[in-house]
Protein backbone atom coordinates (compact mmCIF):
# COMPACT_ATOMS: atom_id res chain seq x y z
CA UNK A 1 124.67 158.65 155.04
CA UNK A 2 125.32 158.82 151.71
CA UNK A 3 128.34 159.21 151.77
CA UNK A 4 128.65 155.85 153.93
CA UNK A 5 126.56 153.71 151.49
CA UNK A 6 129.42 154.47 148.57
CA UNK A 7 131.82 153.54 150.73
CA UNK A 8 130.07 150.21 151.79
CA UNK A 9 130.11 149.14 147.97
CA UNK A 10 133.42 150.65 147.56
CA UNK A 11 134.42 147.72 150.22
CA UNK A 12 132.10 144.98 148.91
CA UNK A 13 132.66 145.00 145.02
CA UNK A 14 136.22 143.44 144.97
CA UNK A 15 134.82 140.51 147.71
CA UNK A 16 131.52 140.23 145.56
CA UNK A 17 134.08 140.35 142.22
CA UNK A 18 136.10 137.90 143.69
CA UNK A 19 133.62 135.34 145.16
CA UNK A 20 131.50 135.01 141.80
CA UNK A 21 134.67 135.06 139.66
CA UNK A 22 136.28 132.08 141.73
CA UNK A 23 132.07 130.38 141.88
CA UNK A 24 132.19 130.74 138.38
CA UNK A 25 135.56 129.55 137.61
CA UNK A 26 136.15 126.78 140.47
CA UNK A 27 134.69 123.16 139.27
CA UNK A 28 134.32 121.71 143.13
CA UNK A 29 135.32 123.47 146.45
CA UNK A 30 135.56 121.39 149.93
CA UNK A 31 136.23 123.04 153.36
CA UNK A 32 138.95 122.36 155.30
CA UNK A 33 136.80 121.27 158.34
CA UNK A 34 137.78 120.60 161.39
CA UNK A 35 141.57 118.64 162.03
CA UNK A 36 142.02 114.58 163.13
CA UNK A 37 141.63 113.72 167.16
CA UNK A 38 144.66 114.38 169.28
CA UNK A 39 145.25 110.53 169.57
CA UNK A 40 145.39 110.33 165.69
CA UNK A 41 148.61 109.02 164.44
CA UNK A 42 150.08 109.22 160.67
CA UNK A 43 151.07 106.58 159.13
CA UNK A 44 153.32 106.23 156.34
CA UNK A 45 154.40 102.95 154.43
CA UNK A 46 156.83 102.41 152.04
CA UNK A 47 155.28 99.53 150.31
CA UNK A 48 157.32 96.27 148.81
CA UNK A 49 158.43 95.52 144.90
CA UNK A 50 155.37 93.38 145.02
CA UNK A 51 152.37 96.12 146.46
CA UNK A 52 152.47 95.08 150.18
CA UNK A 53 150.73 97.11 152.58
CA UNK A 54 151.97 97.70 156.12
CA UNK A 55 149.63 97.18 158.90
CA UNK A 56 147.74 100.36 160.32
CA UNK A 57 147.56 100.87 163.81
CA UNK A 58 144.48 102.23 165.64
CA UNK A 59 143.43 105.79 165.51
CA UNK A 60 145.61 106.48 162.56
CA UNK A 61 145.68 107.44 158.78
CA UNK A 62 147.79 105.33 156.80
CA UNK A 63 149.79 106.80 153.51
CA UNK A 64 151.06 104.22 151.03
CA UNK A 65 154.33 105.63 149.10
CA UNK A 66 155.60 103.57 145.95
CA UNK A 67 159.52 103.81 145.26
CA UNK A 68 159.81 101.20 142.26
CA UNK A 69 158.09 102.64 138.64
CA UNK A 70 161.51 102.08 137.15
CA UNK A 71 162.08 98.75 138.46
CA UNK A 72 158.48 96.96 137.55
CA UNK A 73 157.49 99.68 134.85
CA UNK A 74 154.62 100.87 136.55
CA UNK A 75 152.91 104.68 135.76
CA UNK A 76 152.57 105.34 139.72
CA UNK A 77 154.78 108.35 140.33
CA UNK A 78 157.64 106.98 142.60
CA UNK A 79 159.71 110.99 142.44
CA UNK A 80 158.37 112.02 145.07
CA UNK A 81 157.86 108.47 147.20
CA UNK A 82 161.92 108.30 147.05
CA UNK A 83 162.15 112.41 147.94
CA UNK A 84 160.05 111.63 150.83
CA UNK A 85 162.28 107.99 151.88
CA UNK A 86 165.73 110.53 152.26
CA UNK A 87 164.04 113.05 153.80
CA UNK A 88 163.34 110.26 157.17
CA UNK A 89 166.73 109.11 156.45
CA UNK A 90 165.34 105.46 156.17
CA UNK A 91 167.02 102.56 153.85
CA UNK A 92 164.08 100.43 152.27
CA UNK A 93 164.52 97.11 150.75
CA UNK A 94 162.37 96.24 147.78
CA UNK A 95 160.98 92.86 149.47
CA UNK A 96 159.99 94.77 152.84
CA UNK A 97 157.37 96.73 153.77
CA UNK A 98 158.83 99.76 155.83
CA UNK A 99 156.23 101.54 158.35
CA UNK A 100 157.07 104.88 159.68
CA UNK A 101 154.59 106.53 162.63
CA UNK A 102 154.37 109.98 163.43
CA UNK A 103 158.14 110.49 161.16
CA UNK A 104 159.58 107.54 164.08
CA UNK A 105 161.17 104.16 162.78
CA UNK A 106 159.71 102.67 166.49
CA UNK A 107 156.35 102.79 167.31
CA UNK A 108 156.78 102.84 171.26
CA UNK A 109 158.71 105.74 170.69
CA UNK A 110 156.55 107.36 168.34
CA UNK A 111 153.09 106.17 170.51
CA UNK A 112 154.96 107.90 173.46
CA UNK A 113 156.15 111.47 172.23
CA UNK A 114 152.24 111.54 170.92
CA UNK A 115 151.19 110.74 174.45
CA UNK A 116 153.52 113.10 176.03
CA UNK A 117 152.41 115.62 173.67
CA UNK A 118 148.69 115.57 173.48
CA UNK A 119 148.05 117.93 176.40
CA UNK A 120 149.25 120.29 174.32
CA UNK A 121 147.29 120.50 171.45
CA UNK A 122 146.21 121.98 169.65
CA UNK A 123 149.12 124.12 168.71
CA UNK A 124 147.76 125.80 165.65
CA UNK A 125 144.50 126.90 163.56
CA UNK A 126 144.04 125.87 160.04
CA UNK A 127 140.90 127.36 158.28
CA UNK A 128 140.18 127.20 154.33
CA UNK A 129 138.87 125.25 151.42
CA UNK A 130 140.01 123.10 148.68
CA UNK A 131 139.54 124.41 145.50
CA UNK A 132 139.96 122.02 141.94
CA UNK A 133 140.01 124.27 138.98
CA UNK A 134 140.27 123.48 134.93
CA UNK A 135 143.27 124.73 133.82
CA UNK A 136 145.99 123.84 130.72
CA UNK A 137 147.22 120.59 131.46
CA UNK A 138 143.83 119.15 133.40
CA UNK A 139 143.33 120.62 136.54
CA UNK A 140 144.44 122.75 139.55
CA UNK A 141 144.08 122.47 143.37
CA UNK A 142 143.85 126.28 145.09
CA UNK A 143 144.02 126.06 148.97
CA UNK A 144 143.30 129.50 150.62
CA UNK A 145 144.14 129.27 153.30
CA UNK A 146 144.10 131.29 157.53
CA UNK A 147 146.95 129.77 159.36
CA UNK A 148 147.34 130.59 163.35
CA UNK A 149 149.97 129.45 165.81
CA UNK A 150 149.18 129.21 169.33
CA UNK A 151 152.48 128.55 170.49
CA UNK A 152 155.60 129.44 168.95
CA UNK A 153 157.01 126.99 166.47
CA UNK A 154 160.48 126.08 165.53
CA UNK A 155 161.80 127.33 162.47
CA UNK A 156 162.18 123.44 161.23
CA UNK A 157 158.41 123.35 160.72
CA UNK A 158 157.28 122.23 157.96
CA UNK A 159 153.51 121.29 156.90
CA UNK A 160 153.18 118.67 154.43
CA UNK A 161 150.32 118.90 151.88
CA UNK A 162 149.45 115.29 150.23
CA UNK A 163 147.06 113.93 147.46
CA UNK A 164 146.21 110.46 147.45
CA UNK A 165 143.59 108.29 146.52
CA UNK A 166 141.83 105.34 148.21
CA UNK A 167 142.21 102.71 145.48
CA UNK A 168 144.60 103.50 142.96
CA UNK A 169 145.34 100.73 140.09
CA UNK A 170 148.42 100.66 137.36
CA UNK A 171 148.77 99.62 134.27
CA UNK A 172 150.09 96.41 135.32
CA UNK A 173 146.92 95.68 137.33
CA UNK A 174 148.60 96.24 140.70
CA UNK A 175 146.52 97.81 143.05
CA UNK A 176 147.14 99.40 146.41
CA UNK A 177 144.80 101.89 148.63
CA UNK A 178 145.36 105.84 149.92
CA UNK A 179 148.63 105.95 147.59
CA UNK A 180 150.19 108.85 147.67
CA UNK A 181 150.39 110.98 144.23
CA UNK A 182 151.67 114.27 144.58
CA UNK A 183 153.37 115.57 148.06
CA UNK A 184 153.96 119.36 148.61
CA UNK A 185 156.01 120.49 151.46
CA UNK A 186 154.97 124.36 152.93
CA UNK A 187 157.23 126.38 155.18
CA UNK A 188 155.68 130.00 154.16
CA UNK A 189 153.93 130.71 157.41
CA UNK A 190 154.52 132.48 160.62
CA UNK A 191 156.15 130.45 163.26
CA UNK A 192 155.33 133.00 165.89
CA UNK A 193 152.45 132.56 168.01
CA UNK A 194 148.62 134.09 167.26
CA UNK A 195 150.37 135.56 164.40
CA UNK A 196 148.16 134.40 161.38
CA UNK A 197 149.52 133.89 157.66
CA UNK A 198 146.95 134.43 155.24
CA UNK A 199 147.96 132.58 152.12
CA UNK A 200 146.68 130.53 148.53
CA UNK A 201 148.39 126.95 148.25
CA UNK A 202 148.73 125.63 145.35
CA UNK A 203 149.20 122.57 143.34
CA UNK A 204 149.64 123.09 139.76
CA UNK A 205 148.32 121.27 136.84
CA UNK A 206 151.56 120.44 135.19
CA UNK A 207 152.44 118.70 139.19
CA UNK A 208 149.31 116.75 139.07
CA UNK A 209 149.55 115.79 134.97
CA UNK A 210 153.21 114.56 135.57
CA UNK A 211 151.89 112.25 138.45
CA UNK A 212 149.40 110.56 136.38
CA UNK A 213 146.54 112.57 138.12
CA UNK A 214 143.14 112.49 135.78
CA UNK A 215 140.20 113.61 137.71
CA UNK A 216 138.08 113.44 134.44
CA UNK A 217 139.12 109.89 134.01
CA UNK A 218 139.09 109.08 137.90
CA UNK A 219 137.29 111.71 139.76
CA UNK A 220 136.21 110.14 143.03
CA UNK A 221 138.11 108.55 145.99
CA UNK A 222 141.00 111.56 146.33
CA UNK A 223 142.11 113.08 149.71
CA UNK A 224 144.34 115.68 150.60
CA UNK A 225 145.77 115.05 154.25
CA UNK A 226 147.84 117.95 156.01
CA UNK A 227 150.25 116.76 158.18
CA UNK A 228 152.97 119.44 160.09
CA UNK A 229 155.86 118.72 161.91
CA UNK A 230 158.24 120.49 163.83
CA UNK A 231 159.05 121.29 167.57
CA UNK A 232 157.36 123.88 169.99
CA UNK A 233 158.68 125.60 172.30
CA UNK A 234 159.92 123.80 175.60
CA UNK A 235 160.28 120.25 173.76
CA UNK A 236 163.50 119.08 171.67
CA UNK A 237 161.60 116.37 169.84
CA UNK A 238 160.25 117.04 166.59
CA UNK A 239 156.09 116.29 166.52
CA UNK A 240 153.38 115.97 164.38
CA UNK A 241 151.83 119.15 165.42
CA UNK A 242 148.79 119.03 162.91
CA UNK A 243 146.97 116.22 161.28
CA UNK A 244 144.04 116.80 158.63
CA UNK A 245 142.34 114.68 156.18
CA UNK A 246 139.93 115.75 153.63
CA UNK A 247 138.04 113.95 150.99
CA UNK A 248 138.69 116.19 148.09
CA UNK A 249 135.48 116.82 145.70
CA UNK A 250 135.85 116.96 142.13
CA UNK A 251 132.45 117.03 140.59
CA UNK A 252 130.43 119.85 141.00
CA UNK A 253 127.27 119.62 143.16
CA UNK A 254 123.69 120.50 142.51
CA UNK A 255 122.74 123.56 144.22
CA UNK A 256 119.34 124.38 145.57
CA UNK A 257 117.17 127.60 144.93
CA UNK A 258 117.84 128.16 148.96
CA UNK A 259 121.31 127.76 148.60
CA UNK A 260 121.42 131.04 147.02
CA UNK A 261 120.10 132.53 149.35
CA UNK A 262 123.02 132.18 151.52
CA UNK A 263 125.30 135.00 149.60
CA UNK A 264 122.51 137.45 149.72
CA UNK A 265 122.43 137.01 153.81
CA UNK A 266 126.51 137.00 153.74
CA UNK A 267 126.14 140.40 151.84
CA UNK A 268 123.14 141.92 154.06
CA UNK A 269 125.55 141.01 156.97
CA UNK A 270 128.44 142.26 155.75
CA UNK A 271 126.55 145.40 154.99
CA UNK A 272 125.57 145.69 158.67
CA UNK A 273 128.62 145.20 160.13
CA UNK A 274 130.81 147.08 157.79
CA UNK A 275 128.10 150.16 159.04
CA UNK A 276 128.82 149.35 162.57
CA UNK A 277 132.11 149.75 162.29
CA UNK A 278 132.45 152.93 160.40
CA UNK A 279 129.79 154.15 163.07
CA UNK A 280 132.48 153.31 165.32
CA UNK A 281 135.34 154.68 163.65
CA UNK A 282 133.54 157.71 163.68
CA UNK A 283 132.69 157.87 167.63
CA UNK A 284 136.28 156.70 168.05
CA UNK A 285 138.22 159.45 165.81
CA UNK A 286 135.87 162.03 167.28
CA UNK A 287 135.92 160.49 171.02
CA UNK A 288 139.71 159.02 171.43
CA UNK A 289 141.35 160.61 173.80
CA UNK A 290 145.14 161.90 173.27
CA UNK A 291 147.63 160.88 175.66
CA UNK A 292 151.25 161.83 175.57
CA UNK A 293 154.25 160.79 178.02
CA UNK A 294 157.72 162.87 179.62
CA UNK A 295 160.48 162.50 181.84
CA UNK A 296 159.29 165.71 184.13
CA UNK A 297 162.31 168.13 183.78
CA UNK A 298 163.61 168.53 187.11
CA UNK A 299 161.70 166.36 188.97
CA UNK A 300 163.68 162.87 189.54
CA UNK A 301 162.26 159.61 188.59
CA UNK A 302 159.01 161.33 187.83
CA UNK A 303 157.14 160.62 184.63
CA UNK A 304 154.33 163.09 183.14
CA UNK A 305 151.60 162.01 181.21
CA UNK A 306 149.06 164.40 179.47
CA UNK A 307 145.92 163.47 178.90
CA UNK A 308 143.59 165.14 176.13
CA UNK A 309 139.93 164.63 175.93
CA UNK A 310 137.61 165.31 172.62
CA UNK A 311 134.08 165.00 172.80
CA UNK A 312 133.38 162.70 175.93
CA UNK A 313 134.12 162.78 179.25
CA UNK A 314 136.23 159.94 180.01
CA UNK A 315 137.38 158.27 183.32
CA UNK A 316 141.07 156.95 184.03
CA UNK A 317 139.85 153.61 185.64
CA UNK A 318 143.65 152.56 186.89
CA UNK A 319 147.09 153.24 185.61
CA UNK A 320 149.74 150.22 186.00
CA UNK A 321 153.30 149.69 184.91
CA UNK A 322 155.26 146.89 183.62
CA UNK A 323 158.30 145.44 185.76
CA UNK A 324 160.92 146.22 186.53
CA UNK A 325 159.28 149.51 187.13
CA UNK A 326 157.43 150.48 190.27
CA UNK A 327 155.33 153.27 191.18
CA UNK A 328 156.21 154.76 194.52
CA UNK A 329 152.47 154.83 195.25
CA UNK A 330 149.12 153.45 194.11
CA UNK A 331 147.31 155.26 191.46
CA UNK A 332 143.82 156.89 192.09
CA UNK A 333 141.15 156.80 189.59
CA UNK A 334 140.14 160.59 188.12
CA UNK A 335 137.42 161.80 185.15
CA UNK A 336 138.28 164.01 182.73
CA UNK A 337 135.32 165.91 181.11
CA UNK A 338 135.07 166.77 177.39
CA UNK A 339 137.65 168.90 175.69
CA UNK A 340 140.27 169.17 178.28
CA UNK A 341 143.93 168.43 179.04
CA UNK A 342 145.10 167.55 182.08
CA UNK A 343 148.97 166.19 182.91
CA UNK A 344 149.45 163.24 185.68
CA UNK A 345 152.84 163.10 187.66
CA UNK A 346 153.78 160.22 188.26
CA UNK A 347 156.33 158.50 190.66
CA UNK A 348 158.35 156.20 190.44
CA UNK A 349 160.96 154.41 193.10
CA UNK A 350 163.91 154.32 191.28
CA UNK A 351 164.69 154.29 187.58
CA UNK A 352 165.27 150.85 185.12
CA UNK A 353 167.27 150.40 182.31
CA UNK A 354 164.14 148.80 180.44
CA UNK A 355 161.79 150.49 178.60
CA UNK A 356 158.80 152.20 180.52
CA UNK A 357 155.38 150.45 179.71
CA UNK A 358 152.10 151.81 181.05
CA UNK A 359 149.31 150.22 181.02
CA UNK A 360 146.27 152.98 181.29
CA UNK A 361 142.70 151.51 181.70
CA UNK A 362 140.02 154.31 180.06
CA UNK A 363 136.57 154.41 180.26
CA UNK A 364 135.11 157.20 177.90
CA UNK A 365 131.37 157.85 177.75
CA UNK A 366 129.53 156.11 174.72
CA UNK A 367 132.87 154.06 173.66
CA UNK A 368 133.27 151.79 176.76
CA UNK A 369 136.30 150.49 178.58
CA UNK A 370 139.54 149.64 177.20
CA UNK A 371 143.27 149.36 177.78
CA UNK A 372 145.80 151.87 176.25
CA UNK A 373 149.18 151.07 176.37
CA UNK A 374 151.86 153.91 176.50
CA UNK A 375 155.87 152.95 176.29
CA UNK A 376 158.95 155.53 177.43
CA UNK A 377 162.24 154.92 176.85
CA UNK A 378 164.16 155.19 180.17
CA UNK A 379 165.13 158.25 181.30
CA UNK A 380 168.72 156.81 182.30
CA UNK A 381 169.31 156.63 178.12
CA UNK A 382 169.70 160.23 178.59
């Protein structure tokens, strides 16, 4: 038992290290929360020389980007406003307002691939925080993030990360609302579905100080909206696949005497379960049985598979293959009792090409049921 309590605060110290370090050091954190409704549309508008606004539809966020610092001598950042105008291809005049939905020109087009589209979201799993830090030039944003697929994604996809703020003024007195600041496009993630990419975003203080950024000067009113785009598999047009907008704290909060209580119960918990599982880990490695597979040596078509019990008796619920495999009859359910080996034939009606994949169900005493899986390469690659 001892033993097991060192190696409980062998695995806590470097969470409980790194939690109080990044308390300590962080000046506001905000979780991600959960994303925008399925019927939510982004918005983006290029605004005029003269600070018009497009007009928002329903159910959407709307983006304002500002291309023309040079021409009116304004401090808004317009780099990344004009990066943003070539990547959509789009040509817009300085007297015009030009409104883009969803990355479409057309807003019946874009309102339909939404509506075609909505059955199948969601298509991925975004879980985090913000996190603003002090650092050299002003401040830091951190994002750890947990990012999931569902589905598979195309290798176009690309999640855009954006900081705006709902009234922003320059120093011309022009004002416009939820203009975009800083924009940071993403593609280090796993496309591949329920494969998750664990990963720390970042937007550095030089970024934010070269935008005009000051959240001592102007800390409230900021957002960070995640919007990704790409294509899934089974559609050729290219969707917004994610759509998250968070109001991004800067000032740190007041925190009340029950409030700490919450690490201590995160800790007791974590204590708990790491126990449970290194009970388990010991039942498994100690109750696991071993199980091996053959091509029987003269015996055609005929696979063997040994099976080799530890400590518990264990039951082979049922035994199934993958196609294009076929067993030439149905298996039977057998036990096995404690510290023995026993080999199953079994037959199959004709050899594949493909890989043989066994799918074995087990139910050993004291670790419940479960499904091992067991691949052979053919026996024609011989």
């Amino acid at each position: 038992m001892q033993k097991i309590f060192i190696m409980i605060l062998l695995l806590l110290s470097p969470a409980i290290v790194s939690v109080a370090a990044n308390s300590s050091d962080a000046v506001a954190t905000t979780s991600l929360g959960s994303p925008e409704s399925t019927d939510t549309t982004l918005v983006e508008c290029f605004v005029s020389i003269n600070a018009e606004s497009c007009v928002s539809t329903p159910n959407s966020i709307l983006l304002n980007w500002w291309q023309w610092s040079d021409e009116t001598k304004s401090n808004w950042p317009d780099d990344d406003a004009k990066a943003r105008a070539g990547e959509l291809l789009i040509d817009t005049p300085p007297n015009q307002s030009t409104r883009i939905i969803n990355e479409e020109t057309e807003i019946d087009l874009a309102l339909s691939n939404r509506d075609n589209f909505t059955a199948k979201l969601p298509v991925i799993q975004l879980t985090g925080e913000l996190a603003l830090h002090n650092d050299v030039d002003g401040h830091r944003i951190e994002m750890p993030v947990a990012m999931t697929p569902l589905v598979n994604l195309s290798d176009s996809t690309i999640l855009y990360i954006y900081l705006s703020q709902a009234t922003a003024t320059d120093d011309h007195s022009r004002k416009l609302s939820n203009l975009v600041y800083e924009m940071k496009p993403e593609i280090g993630f796993s496309n591949q579905a329920n494969n998750t990419t664990e990963t720390t975003w970042l937007i550095a203080d030089s970024h934010l100080a070269a935008a005009g950024v000051d959240f001592e000067e102007s800390p409230y009113g900021w957002s960070v909206t995640f919007a990704m785009f790409g294509k899934i598999e089974g559609y050729d047009t290219n969707q917004l696949l994610y759509l998250n907008q968070v109001e991004l704290a800067t000032q740190p909060q007041n925190v009340d005497f029950d409030q700490f209580l919450v690490p201590l119960f995160v800790i007791i918990f974590a204590i708990i379960v790491i126990v449970t599982i290194l009970s388990n880990m010991h039942k498994e490695e100690h109750g696991m049985p071993i199980i091996t597979g053959y091509w029987h040596h003269s015996k055609t078509n005929c696979l063997v598979v040994e099976f080799t019990t530890k400590q518990q008796r264990m039951e082979i619920k049922s035994l199934e293959v993958d196609a294009p495999w076929r067993l030439s009859s149905r298996f039977k359910s057998r036990f096995i009792e404690a510290n023995k080996s026993i080999t199953v034939e079994l037959k199959f009606k004709q050899s594949e090409s493909a890989e043989c994949r066994l799918h074995i169900r087990l139910d050993v005493d004291e670790l419940g049921v479960w499904t091992q899986y067991l691949a052979i390469a053919s026996n024609l690659a011989d």
